[in-house]
Protein backbone atom coordinates (compact mmCIF):
# COMPACT_ATOMS: atom_id res chain seq x y z
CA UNK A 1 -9.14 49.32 -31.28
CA UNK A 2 -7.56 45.88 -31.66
CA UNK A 3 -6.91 43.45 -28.56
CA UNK A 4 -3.42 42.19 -28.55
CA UNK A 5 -4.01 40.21 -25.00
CA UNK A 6 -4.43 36.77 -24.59
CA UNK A 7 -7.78 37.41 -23.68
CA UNK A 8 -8.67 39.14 -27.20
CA UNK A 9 -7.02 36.19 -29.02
CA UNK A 10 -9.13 34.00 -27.08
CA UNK A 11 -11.99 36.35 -27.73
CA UNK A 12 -10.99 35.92 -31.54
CA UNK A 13 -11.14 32.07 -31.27
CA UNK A 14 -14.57 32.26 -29.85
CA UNK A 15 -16.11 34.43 -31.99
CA UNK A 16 -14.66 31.98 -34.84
CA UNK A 17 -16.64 29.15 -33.50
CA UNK A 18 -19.41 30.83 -33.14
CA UNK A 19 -19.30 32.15 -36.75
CA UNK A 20 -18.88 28.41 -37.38
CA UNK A 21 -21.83 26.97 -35.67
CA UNK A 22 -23.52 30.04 -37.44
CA UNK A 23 -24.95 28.87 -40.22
CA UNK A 24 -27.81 25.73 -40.45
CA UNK A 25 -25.88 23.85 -43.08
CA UNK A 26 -23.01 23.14 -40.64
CA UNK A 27 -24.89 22.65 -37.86
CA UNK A 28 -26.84 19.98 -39.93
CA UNK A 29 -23.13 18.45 -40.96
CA UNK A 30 -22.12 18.64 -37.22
CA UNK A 31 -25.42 16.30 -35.77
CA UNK A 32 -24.91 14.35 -38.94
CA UNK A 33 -21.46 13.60 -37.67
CA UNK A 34 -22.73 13.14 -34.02
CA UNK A 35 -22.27 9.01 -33.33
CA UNK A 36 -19.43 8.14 -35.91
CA UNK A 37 -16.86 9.29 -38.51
CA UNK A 38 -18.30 9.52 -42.12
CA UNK A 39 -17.19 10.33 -45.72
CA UNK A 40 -17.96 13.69 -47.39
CA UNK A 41 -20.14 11.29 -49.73
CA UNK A 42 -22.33 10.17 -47.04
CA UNK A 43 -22.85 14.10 -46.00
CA UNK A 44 -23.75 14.99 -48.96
CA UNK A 45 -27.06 13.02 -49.60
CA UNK A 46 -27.82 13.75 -45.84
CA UNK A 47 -27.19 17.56 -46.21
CA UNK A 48 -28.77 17.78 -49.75
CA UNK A 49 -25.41 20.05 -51.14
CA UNK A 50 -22.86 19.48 -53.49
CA UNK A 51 -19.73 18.00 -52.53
CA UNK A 52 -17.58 21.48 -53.42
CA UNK A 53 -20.03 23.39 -50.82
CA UNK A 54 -19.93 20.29 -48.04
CA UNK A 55 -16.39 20.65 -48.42
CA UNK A 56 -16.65 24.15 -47.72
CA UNK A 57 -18.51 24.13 -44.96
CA UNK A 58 -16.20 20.78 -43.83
CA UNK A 59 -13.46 23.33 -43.71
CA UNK A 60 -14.57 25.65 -41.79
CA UNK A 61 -15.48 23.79 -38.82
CA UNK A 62 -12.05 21.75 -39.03
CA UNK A 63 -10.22 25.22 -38.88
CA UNK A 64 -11.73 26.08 -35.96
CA UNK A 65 -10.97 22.39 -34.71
CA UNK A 66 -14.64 21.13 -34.51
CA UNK A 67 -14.08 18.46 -36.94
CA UNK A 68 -10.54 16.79 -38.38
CA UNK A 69 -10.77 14.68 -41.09
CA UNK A 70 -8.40 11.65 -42.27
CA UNK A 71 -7.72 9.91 -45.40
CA UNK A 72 -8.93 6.70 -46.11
CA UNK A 73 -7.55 5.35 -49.79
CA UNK A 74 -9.45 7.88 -52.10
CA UNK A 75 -11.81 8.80 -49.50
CA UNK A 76 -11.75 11.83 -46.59
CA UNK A 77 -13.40 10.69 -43.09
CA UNK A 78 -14.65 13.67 -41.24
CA UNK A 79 -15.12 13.11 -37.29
CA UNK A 80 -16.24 14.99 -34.04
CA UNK A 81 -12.91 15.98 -32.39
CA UNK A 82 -14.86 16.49 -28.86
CA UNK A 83 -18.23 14.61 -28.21
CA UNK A 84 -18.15 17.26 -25.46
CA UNK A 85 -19.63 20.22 -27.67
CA UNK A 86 -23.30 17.84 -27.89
CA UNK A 87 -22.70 17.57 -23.92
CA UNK A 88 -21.86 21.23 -23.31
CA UNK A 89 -23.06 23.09 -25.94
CA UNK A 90 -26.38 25.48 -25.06
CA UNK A 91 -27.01 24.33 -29.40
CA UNK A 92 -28.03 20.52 -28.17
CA UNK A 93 -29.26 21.77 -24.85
CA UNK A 94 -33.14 20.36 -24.60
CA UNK A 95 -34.42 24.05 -22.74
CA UNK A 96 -32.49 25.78 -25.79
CA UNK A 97 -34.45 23.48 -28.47
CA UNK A 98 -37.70 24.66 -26.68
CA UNK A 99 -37.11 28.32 -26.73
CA UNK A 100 -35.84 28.05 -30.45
CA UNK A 101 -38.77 26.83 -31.38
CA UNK A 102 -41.12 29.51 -29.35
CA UNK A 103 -39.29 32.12 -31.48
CA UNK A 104 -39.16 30.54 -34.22
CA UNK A 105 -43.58 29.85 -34.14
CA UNK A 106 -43.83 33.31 -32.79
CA UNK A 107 -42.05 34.78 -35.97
CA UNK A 108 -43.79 32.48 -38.89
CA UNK A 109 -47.19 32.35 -37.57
């Protein structure tokens, strides 16, 4: 059954962030990001990737409007577009940290 309704595109959108903040690499790239506005070539060496996969990964959280990015002479600047996601966000949340990594000592031990 598809939702046509406001409400199912705005389930859509939500389910696309959340697909976003997903995976460890972007997550990673989003903290990295955190204070100020940097160039894919300062990501990389922080995220340990190659540019084509930062890139990737760039794009997906700027089509789901987490990042936007701007050019800068033969450079691309990737910034926050909220600070409100690290103030809001259960992912930066010091209680979720905590549980995360109870699970995550529980699992590997």
């Amino acid at each position: 059954m598809f939702i046509h309704s406001k409400k199912g595109s705005q389930l859509r959108f939500k389910a696309k962030i959340f697909n976003a903040l997903s995976d460890s690499t972007r997550l990673e790239a989003l903290e990295f990001l955190h204070a100020t506005e940097k160039c894919v070539c300062e990501i990389i060496p922080h995220v340990g990737l190659i540019q084509p996969v930062i890139s990737r990964h760039l794009r997906i959280l700027k089509d789901c409007g987490l990042v936007r990015d701007r050019k800068d002479s033969n450079r691309r600047l990737y910034s926050i577009t909220d600070r409100r996601i690290f103030d809001r966000s259960i992912l930066w949340m010091p209680l979720w940290d905590c549980l995360l990594d109870h699970a995550f000592r529980k699992r590997f031990k």
